[in-house]
C-alpha atoms as a PDB file:
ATOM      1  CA  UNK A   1      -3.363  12.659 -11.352  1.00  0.00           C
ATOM      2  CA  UNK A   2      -3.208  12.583  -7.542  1.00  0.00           C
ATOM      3  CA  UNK A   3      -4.966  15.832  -5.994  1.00  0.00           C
ATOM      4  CA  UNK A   4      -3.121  18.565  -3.540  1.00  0.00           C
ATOM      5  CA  UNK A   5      -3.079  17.367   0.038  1.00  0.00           C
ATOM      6  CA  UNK A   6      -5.198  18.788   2.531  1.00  0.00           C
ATOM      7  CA  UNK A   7      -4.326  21.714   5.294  1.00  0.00           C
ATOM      8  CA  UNK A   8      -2.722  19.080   7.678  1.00  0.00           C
ATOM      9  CA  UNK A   9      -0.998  17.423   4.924  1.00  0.00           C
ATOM     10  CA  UNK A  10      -3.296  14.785   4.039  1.00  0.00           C
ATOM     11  CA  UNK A  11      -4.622  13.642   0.891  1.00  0.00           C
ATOM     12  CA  UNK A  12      -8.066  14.466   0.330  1.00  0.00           C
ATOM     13  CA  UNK A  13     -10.546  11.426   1.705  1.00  0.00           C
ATOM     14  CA  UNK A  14     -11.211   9.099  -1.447  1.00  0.00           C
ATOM     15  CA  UNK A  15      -9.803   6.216  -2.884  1.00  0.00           C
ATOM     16  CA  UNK A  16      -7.658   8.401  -4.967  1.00  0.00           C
ATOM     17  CA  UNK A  17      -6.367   5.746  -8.613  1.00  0.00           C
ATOM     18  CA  UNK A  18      -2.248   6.026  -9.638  1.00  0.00           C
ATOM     19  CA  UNK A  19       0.321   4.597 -11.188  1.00  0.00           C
ATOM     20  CA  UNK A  20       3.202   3.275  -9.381  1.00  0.00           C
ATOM     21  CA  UNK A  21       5.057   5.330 -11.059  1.00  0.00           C
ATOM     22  CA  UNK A  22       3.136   8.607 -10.413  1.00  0.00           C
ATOM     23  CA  UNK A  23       3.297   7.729  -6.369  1.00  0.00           C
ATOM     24  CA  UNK A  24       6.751   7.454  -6.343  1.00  0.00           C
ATOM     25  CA  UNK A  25       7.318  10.637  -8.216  1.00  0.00           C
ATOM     26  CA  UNK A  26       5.045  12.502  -6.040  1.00  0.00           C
ATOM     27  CA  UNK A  27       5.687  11.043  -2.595  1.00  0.00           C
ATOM     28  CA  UNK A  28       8.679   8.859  -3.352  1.00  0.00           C
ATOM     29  CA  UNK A  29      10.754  12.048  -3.542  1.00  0.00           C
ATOM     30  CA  UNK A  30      13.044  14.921  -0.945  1.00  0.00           C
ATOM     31  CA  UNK A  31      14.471  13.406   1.530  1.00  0.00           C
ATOM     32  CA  UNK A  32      16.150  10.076   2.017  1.00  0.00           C
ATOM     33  CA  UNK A  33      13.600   8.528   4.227  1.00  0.00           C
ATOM     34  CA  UNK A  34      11.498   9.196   1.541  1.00  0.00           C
ATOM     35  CA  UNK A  35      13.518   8.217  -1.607  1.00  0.00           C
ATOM     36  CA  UNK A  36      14.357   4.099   0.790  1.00  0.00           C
ATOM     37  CA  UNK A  37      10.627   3.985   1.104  1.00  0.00           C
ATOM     38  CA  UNK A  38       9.880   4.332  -2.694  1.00  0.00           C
ATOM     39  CA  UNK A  39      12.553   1.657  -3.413  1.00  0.00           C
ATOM     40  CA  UNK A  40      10.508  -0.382  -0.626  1.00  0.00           C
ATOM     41  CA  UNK A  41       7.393   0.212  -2.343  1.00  0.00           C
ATOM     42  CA  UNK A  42       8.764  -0.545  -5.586  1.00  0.00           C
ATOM     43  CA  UNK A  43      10.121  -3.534  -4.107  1.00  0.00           C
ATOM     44  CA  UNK A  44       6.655  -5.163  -2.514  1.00  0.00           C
ATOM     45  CA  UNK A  45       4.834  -4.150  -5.500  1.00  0.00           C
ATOM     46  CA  UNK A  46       6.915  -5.930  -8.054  1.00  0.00           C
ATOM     47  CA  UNK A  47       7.049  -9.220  -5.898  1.00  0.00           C
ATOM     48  CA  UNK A  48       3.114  -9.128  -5.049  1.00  0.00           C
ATOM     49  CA  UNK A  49       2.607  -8.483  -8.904  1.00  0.00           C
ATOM     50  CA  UNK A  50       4.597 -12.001  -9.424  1.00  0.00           C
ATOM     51  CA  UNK A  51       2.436 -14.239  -7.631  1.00  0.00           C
ATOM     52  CA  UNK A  52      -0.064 -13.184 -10.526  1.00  0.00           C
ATOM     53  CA  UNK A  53      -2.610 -13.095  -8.042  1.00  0.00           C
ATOM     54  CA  UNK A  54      -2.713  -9.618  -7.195  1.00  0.00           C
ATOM     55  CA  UNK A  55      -6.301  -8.328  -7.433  1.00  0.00           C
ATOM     56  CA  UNK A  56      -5.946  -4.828  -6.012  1.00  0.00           C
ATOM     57  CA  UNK A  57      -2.977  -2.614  -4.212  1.00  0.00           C
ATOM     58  CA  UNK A  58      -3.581   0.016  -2.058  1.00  0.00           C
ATOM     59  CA  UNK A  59      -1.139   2.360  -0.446  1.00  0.00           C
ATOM     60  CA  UNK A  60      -2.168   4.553   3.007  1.00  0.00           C
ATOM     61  CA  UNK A  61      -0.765   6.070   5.799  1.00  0.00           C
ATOM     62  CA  UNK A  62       2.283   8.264   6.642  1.00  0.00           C
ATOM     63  CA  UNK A  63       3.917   7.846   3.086  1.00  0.00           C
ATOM     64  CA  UNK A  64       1.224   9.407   1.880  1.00  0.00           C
ATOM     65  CA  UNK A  65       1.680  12.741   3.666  1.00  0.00           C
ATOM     66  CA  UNK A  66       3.861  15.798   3.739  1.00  0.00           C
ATOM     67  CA  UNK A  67       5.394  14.450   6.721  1.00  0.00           C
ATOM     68  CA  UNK A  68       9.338  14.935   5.614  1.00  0.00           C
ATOM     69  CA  UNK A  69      10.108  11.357   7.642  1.00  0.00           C
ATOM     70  CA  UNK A  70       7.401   8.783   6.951  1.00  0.00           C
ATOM     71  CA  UNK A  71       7.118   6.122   9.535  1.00  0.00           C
ATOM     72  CA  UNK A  72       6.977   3.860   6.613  1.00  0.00           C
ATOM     73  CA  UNK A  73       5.196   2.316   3.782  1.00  0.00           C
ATOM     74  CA  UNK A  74       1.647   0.603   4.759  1.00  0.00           C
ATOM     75  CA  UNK A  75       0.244  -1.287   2.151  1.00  0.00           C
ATOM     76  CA  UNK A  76      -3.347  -3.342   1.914  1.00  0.00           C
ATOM     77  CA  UNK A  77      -3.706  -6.306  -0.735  1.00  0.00           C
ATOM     78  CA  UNK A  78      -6.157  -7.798  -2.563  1.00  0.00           C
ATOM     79  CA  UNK A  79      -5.589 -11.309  -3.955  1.00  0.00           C
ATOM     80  CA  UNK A  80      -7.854 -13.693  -6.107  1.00  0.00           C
ATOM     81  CA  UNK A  81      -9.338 -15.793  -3.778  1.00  0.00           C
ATOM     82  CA  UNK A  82      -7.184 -19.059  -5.822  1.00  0.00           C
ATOM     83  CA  UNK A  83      -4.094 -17.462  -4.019  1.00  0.00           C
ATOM     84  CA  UNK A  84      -1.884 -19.957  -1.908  1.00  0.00           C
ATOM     85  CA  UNK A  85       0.999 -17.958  -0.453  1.00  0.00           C
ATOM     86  CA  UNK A  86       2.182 -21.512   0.297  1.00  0.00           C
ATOM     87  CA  UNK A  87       3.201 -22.420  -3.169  1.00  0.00           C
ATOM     88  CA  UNK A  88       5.540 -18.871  -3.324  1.00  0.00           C
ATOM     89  CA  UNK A  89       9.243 -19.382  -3.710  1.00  0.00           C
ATOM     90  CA  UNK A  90      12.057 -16.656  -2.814  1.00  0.00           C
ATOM     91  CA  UNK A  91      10.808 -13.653  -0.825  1.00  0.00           C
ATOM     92  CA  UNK A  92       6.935 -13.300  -2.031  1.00  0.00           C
ATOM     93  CA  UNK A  93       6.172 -15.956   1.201  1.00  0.00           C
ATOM     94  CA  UNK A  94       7.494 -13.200   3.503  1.00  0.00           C
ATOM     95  CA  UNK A  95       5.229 -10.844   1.894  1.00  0.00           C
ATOM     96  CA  UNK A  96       2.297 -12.521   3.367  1.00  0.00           C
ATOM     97  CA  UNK A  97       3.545 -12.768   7.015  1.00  0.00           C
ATOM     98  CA  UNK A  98       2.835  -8.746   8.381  1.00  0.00           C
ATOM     99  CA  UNK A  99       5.374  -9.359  11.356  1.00  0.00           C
ATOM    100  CA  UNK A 100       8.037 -11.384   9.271  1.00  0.00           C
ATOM    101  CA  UNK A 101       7.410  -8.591   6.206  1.00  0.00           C
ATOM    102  CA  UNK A 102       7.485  -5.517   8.530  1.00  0.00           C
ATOM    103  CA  UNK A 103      11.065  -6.955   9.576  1.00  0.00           C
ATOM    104  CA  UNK A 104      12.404  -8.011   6.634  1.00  0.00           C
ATOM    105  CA  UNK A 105      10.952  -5.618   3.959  1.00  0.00           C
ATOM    106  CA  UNK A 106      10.295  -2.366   6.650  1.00  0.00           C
ATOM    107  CA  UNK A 107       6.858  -2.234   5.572  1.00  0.00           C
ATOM    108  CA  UNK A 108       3.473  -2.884   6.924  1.00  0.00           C
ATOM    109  CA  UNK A 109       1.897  -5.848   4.962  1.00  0.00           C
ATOM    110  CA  UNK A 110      -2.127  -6.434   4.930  1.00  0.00           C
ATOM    111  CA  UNK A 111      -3.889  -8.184   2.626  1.00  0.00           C
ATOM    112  CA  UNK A 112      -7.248 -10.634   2.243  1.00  0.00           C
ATOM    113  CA  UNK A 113      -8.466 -13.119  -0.549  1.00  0.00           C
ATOM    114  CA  UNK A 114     -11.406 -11.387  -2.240  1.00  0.00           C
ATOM    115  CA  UNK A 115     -13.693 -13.408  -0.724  1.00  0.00           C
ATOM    116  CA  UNK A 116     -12.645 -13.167   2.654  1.00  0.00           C
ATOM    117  CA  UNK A 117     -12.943  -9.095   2.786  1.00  0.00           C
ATOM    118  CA  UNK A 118     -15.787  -8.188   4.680  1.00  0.00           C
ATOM    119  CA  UNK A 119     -18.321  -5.976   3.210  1.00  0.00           C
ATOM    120  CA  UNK A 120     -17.162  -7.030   0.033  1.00  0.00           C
ATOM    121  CA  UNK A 121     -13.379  -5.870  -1.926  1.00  0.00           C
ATOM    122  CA  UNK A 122     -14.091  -1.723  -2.506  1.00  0.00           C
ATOM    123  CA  UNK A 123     -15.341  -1.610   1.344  1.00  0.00           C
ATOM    124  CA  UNK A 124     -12.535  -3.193   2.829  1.00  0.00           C
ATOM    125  CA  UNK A 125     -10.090  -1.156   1.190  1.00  0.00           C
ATOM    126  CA  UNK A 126     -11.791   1.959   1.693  1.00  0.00           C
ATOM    127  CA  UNK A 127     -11.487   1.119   5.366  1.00  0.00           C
ATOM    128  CA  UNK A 128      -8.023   1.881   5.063  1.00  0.00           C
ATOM    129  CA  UNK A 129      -9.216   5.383   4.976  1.00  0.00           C
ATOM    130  CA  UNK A 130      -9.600   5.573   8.899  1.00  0.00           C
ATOM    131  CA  UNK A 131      -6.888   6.605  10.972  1.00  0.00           C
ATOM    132  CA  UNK A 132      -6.036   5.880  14.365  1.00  0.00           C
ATOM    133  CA  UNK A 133      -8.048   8.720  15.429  1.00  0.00           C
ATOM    134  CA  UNK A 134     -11.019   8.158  13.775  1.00  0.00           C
ATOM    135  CA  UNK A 135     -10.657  10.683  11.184  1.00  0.00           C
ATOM    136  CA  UNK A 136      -9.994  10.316   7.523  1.00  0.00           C
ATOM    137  CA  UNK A 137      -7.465  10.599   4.720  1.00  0.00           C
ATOM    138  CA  UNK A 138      -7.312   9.477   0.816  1.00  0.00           C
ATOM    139  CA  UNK A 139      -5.312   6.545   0.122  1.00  0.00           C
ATOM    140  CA  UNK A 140      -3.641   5.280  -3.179  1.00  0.00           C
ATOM    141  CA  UNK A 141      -4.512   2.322  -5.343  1.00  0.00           C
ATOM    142  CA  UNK A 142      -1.867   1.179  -7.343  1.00  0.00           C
ATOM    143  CA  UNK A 143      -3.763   1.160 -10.870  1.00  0.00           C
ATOM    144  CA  UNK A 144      -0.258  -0.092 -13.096  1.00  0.00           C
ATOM    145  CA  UNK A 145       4.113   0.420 -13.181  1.00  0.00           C
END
């Protein structure tokens, strides 16, 4: 269960463990900015799950707020380190472009091979934690639909 945001709107600083479906229902709801972002989210997770590399996926930022208009969806990835993004067919290769998936899927796309994440997997995604001001905020990791 995903704790009460903070006084400015924030979730609590942790790496806080969801569903999919639990994010959506909590922050994928009111208004329509809101409700196209959760189809977005829904979206990105369901093609990074088919590469069936996916390690780990996190979810951060505005989304994650009680901001009524989210800038948008910022997601951080985790795949095995066998992952080729070159061998993807359809739309999973635009996943792995952040420019190209920003454009095409209106989301901001990071994402390492396990072994390329520095301080190790759990560091780099609790990174993700820091704002642009310095401070900090909980994030989501995607733990299943």
């Amino acid at each position: 269960m995903l704790p009460q945001l903070t006084e400015i709107g924030d979730l609590p600083v942790g790496v806080h463990k969801a569903t999919l479906g639990e994010t959506i229902q909590r922050f994928g709801v009111g208004s329509d900015r809101r409700k196209l972002l959760a189809l977005r989210l829904r979206r990105i997770h369901g093609i990074a799950q088919s590469t069936r590399r996916l390690a780990r996926f996190v979810v951060f930022g505005s989304f994650l707020t009680s901001k009524d208009e989210p800038n948008d969806v910022d997601i951080f990835m985790v795949m095995d380190d066998g992952f080729d993004f070159s061998t993807l067919g359809g739309d999973a290769p635009l996943l792995f472009d952040h420019a190209v998936a920003q454009s095409h899927f209106g989301c901001s796309v990071f994402w390492v091979r396990r072994l390329a994440a520095m301080g190790g997997e759990q560091a780099a995604i609790e990174d993700w934690q820091i704002k642009r001001d310095g401070t900090e905020r909980g994030i989501v990791e995607i733990t299943g639909g």
